[in-house]
C-alpha atoms as a PDB file:
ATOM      1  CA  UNK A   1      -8.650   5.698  10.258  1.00  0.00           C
ATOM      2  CA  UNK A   2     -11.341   5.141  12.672  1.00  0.00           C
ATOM      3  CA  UNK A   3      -9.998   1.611  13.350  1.00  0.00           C
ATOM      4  CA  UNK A   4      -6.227   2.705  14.282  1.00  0.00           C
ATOM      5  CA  UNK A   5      -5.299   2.393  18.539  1.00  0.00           C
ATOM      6  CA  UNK A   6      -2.522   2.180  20.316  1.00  0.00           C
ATOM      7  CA  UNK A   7      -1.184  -0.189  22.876  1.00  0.00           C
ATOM      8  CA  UNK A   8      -1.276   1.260  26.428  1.00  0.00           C
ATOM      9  CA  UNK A   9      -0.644   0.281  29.467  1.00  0.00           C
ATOM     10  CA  UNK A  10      -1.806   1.795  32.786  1.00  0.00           C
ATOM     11  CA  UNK A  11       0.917   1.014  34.318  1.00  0.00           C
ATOM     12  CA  UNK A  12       2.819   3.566  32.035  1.00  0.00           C
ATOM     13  CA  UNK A  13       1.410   6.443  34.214  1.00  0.00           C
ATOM     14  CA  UNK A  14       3.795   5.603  37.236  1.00  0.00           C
ATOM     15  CA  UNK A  15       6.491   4.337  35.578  1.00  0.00           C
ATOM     16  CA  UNK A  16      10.011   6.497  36.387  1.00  0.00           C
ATOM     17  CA  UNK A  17      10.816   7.605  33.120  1.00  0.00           C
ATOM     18  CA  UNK A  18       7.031   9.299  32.820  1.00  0.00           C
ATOM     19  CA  UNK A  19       7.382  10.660  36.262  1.00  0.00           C
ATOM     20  CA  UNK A  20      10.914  12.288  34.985  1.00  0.00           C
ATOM     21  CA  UNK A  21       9.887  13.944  31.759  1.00  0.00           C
ATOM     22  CA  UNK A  22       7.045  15.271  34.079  1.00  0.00           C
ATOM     23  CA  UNK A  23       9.723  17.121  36.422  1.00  0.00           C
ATOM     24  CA  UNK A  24      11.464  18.423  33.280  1.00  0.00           C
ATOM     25  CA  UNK A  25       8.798  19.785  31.370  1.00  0.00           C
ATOM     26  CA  UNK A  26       7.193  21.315  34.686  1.00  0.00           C
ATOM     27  CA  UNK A  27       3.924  18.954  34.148  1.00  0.00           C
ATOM     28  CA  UNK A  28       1.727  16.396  35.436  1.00  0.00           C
ATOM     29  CA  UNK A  29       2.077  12.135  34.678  1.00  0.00           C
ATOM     30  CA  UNK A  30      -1.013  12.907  32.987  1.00  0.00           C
ATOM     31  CA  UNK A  31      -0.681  15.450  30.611  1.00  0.00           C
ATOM     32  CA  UNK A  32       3.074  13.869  30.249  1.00  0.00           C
ATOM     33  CA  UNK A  33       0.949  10.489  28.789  1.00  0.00           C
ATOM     34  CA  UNK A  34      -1.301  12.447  26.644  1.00  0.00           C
ATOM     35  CA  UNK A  35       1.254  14.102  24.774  1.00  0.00           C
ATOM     36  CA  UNK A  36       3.443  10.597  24.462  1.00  0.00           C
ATOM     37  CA  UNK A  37       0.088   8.876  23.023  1.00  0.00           C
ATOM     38  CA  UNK A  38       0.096  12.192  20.567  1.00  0.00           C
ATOM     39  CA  UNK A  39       3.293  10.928  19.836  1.00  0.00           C
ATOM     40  CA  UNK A  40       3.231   7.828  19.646  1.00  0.00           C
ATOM     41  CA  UNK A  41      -0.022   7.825  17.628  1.00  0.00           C
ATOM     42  CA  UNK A  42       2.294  10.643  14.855  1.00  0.00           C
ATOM     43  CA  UNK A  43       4.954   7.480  14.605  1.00  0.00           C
ATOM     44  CA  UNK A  44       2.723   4.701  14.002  1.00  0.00           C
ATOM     45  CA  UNK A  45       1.593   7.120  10.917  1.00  0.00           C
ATOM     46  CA  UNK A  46       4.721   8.204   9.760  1.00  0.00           C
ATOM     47  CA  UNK A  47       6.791   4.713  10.259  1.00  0.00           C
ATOM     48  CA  UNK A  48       6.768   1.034  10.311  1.00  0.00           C
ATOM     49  CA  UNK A  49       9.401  -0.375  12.127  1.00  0.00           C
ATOM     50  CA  UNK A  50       9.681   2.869  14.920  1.00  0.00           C
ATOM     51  CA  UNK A  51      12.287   4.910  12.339  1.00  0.00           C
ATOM     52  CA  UNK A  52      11.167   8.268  10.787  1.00  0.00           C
ATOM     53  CA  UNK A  53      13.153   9.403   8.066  1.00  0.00           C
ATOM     54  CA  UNK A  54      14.256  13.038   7.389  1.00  0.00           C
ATOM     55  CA  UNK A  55      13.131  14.499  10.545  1.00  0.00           C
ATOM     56  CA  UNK A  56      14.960  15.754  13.825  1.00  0.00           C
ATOM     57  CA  UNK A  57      13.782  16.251  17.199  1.00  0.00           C
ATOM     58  CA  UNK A  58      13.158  19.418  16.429  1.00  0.00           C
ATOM     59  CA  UNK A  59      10.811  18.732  13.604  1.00  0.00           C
ATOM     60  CA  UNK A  60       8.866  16.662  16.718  1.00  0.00           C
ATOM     61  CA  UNK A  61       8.434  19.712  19.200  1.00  0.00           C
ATOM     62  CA  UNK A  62       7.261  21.988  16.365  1.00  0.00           C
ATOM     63  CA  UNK A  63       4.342  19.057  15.366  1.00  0.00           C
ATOM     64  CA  UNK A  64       3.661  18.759  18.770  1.00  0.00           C
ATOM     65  CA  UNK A  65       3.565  22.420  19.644  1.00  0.00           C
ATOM     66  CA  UNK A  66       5.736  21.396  22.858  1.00  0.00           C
ATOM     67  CA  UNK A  67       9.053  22.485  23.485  1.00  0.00           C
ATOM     68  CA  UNK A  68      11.483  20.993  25.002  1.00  0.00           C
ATOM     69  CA  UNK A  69       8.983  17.184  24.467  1.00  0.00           C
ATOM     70  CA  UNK A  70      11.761  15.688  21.924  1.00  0.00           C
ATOM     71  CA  UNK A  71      15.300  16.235  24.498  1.00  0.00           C
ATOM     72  CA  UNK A  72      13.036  14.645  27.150  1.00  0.00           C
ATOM     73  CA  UNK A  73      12.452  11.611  25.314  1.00  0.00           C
ATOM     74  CA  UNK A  74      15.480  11.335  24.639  1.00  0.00           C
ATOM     75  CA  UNK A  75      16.940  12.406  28.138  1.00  0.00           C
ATOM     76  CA  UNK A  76      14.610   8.845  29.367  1.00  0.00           C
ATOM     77  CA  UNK A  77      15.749   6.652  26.562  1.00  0.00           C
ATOM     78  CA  UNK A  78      12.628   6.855  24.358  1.00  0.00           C
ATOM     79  CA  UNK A  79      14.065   8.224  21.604  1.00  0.00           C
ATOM     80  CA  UNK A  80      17.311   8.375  19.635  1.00  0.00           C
ATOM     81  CA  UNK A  81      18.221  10.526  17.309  1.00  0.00           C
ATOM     82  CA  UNK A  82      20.755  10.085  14.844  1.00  0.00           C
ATOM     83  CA  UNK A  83      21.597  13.778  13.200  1.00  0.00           C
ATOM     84  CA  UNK A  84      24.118  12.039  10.382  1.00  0.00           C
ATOM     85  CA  UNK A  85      21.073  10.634   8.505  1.00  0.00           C
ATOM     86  CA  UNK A  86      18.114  12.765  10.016  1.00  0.00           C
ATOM     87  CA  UNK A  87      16.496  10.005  11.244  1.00  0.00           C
ATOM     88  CA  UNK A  88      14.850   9.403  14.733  1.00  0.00           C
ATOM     89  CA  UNK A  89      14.488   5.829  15.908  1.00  0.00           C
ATOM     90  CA  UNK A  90      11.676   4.742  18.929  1.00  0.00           C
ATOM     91  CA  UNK A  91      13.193   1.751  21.142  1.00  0.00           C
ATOM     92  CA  UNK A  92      11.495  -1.205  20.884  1.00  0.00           C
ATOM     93  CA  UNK A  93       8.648   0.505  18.617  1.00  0.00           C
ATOM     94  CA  UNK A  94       7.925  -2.368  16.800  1.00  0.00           C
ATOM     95  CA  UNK A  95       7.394  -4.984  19.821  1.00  0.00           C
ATOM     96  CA  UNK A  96       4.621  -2.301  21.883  1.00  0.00           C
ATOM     97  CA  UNK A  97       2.714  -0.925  18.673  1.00  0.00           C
ATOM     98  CA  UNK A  98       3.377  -3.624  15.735  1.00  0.00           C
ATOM     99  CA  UNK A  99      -0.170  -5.484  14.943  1.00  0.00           C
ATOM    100  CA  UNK A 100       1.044  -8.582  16.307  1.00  0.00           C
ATOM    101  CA  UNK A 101       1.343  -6.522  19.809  1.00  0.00           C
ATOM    102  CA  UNK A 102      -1.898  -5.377  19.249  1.00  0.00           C
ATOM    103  CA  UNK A 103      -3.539  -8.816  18.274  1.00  0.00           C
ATOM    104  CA  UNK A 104      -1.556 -10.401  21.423  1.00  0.00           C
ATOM    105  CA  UNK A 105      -3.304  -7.146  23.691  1.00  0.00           C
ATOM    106  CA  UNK A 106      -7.122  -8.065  22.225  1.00  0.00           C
ATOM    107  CA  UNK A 107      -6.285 -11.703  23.226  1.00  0.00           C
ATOM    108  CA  UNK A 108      -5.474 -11.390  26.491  1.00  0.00           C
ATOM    109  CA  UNK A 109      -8.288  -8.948  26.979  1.00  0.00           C
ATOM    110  CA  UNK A 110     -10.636 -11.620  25.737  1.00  0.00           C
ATOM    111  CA  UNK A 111      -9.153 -14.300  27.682  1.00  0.00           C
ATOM    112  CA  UNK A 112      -9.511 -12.135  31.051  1.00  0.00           C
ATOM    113  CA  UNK A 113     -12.853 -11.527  30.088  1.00  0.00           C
ATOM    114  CA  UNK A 114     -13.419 -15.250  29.873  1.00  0.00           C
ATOM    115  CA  UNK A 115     -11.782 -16.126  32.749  1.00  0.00           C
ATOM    116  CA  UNK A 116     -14.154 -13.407  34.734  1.00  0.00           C
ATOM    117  CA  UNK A 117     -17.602 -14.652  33.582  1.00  0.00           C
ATOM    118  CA  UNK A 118     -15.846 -18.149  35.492  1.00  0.00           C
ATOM    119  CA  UNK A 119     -15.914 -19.831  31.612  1.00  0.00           C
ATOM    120  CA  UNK A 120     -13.861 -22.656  31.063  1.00  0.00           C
ATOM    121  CA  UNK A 121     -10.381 -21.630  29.828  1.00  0.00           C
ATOM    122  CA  UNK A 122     -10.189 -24.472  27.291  1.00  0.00           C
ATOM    123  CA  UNK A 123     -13.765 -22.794  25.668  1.00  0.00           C
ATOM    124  CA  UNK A 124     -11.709 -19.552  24.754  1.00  0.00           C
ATOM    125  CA  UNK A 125      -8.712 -21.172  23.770  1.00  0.00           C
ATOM    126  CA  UNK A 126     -11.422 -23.248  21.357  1.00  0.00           C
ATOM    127  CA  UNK A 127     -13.120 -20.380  20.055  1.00  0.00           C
ATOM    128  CA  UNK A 128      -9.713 -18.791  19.252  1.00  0.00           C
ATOM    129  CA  UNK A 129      -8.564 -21.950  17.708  1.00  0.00           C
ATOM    130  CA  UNK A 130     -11.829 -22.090  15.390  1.00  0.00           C
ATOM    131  CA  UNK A 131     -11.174 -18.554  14.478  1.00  0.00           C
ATOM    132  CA  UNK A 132      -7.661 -18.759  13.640  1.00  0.00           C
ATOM    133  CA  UNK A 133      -8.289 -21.600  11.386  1.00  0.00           C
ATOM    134  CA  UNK A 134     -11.410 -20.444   9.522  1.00  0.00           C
ATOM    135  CA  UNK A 135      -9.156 -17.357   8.673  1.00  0.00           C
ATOM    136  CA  UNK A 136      -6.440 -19.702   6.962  1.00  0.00           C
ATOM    137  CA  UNK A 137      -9.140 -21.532   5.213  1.00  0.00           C
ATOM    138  CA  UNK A 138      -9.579 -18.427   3.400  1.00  0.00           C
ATOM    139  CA  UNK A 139      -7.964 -18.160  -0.361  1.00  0.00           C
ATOM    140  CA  UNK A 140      -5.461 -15.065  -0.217  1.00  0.00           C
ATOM    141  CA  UNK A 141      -5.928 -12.963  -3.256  1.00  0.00           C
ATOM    142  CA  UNK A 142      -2.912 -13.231  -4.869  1.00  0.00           C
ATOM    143  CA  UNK A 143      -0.990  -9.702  -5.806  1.00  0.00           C
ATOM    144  CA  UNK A 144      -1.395  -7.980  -8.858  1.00  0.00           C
ATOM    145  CA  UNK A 145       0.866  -7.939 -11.950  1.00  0.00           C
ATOM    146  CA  UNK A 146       1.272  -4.193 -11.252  1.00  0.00           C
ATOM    147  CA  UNK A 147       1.700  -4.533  -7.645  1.00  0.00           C
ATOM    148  CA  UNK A 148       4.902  -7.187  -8.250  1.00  0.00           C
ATOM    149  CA  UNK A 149       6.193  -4.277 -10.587  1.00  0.00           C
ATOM    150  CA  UNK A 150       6.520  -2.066  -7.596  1.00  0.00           C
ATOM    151  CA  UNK A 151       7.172  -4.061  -5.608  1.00  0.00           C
ATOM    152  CA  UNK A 152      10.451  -5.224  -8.096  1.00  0.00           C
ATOM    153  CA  UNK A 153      11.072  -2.189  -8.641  1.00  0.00           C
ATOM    154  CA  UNK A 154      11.539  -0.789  -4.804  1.00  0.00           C
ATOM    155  CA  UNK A 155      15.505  -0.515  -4.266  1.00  0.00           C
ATOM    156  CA  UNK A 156      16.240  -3.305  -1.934  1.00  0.00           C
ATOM    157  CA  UNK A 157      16.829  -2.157   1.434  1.00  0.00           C
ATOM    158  CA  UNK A 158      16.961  -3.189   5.051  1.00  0.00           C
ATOM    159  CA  UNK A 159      13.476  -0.994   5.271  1.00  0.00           C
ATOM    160  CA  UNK A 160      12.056  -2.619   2.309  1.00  0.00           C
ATOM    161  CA  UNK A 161       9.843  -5.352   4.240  1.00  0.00           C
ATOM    162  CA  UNK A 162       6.217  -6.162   4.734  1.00  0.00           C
ATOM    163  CA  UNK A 163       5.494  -7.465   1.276  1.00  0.00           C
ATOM    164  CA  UNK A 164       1.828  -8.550   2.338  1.00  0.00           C
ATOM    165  CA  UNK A 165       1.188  -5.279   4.253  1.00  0.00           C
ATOM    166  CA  UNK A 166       2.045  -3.259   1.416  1.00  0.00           C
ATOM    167  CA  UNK A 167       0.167  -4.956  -1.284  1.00  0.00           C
ATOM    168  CA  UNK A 168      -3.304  -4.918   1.068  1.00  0.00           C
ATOM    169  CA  UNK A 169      -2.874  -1.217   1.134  1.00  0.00           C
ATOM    170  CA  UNK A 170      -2.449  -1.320  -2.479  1.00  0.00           C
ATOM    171  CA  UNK A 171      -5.133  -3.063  -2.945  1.00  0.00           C
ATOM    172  CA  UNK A 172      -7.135  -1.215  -0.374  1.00  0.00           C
ATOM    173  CA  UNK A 173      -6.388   1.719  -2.557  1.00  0.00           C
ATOM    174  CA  UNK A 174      -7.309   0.489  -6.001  1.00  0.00           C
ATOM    175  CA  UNK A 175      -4.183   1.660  -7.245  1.00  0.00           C
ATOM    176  CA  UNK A 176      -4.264  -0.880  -9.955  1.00  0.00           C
ATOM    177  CA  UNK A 177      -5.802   1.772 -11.896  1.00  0.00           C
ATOM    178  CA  UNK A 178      -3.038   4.618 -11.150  1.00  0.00           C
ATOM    179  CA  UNK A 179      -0.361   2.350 -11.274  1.00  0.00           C
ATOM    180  CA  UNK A 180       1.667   3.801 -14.083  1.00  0.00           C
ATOM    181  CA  UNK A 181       1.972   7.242 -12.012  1.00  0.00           C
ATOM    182  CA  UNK A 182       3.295   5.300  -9.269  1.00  0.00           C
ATOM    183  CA  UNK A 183       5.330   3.503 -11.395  1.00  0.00           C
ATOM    184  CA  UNK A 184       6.886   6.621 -12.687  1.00  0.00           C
ATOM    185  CA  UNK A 185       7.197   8.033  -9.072  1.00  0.00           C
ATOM    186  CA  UNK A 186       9.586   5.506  -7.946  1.00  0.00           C
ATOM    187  CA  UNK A 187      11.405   5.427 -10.970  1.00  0.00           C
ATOM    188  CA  UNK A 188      11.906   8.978 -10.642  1.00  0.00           C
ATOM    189  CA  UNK A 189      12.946   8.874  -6.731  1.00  0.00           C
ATOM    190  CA  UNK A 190      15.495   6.338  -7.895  1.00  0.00           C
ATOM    191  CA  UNK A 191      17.310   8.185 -10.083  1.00  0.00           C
ATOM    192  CA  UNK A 192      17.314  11.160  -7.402  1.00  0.00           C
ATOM    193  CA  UNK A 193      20.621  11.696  -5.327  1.00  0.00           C
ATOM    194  CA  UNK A 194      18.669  11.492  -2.682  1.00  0.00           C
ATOM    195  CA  UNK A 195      17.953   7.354  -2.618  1.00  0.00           C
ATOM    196  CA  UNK A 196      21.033   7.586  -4.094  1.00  0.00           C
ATOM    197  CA  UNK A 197      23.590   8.329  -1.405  1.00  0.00           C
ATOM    198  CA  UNK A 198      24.597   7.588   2.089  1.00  0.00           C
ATOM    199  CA  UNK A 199      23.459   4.312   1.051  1.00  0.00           C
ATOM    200  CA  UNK A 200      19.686   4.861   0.282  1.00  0.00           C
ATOM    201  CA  UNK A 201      19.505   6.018   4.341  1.00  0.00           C
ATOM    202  CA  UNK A 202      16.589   8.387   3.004  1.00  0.00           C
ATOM    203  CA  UNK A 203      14.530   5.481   0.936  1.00  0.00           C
ATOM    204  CA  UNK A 204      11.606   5.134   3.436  1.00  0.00           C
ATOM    205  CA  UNK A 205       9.865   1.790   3.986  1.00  0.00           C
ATOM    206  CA  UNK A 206       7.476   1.197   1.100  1.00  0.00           C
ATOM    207  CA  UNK A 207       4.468   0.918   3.512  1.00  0.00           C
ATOM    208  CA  UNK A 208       4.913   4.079   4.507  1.00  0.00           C
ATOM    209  CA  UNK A 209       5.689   5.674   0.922  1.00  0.00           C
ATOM    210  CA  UNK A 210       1.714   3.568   0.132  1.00  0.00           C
ATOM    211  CA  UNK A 211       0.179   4.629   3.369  1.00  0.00           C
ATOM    212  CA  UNK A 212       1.282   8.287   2.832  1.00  0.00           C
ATOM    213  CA  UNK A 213       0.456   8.562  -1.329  1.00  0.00           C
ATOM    214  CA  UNK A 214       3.571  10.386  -1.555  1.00  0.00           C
ATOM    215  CA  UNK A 215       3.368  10.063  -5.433  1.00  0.00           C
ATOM    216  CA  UNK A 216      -0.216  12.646  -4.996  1.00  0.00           C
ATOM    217  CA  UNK A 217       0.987  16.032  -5.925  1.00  0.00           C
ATOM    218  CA  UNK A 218       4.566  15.140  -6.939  1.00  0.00           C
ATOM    219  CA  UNK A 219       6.844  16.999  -9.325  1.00  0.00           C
ATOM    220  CA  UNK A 220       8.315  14.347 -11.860  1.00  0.00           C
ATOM    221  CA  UNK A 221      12.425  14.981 -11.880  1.00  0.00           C
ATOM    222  CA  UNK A 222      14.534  15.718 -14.728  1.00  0.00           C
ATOM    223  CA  UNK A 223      14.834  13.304 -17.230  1.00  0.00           C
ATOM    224  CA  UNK A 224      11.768  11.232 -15.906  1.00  0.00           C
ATOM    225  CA  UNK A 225       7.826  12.234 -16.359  1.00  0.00           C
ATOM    226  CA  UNK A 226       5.308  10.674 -14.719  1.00  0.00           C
ATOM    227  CA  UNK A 227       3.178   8.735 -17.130  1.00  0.00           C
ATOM    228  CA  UNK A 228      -0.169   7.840 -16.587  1.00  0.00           C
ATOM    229  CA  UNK A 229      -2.256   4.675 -17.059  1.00  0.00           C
ATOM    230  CA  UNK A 230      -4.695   4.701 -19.972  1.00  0.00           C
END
């Protein structure tokens, strides 16, 4: 989406672990930043918490088109990689790139701006104040009947989080009106061996199964058809 960024800090260009990956991959700080923002930015889409399921560093160079991009992450501490469950994890993901890093980023930006144009600092922290509470004035549409039967029906998990999050992009999505497909989706990925073993390590985080539409396209397993809402 148009409105998607990504937390970064200038400071990241000098920083040792950016100058390393440069020496190993025989480039410059530069182009070693672009390509982590590339990455970074293929994360945020793929995860909520900094943990991509079913993938290896492998599967990163070969999205990337960059050789060699995944071992030097990892060689600097940026990634982790844990073969056992094909999963790779991002340090700290969550505090950098979460949208309560992002909101704390825009409000330091507008405080610095404040403090620039030599405006009171008690006028911004007003303003914000208003703001904040004119949002909680606001009546929360409550979640659908449909979306609680999802939501119920998502194995519980230590990736099954974000109850809010989720049902905005539900709603987002209108998928009130699809919701038996979906429905019959999950139902189906439960019964698959799969979520089933190694302790559901491949049920993803049910923001990213929404974000993603993973249901679109999807072969219904033996045993369970997808039925559709009339």
């Amino acid at each position: 989406m148009a409105g998607d960024w990504l937390k970064f800090e200038l400071a990241t260009l000098d920083k040792p672990e950016v100058i390393r990956m440069g020496r190993q991959l025989g480039m410059s700080k530069e182009a070693v930043c672009g390509w982590l923002i590339r990455f970074w930015g293929w994360c945020s889409a793929n995860s909520v918490d900094g943990v991509v399921d079913g993938v290896t560093s492998i599967d990163v160079d070969v999205v990337l088109s960059l050789p060699g991009f995944a071992e030097s992450l990892k060689a600097v501490g940026w990634l982790i990689e844990d073969a056992s469950k094909r999963q790779l994890v991002v340090p700290h993901f969550d505090y950098h790139n979460s949208e309560s890093a992002k909101k704390r980023a825009l409000r330091a930006r507008r405080q610095k701006k404040w403090r620039d144009a030599h405006v009171d600092t008690s006028a911004s922290t007003g303003a914000s104040t208003r703001e904040e509470k004119r949002r909680e004035y606001k009546t929360p549409i409550p979640p659908s009947a449909d979306f609680e039967q999802f939501w119920g029906l998502w194995p519980s998990h230590e990736r099954k989080q974000s109850k809010g999050k989720c049902w905005e992009a539900w709603k987002k999505a209108g998928l009130d009106i699809c919701a038996g497909v979906v429905l019959s989706h999950v139902e189906s990925l439960k019964a698959s061996e799969g979520w089933r073993r190694d302790n559901g390590s491949f049920i993803p985080a049910p923001l990213v199964y929404l974000n993603q539409r993973r249901w679109e396209g999807a072969e219904p397993l033996p045993g369970r058809p997808l039925k559709v809402a009339l």
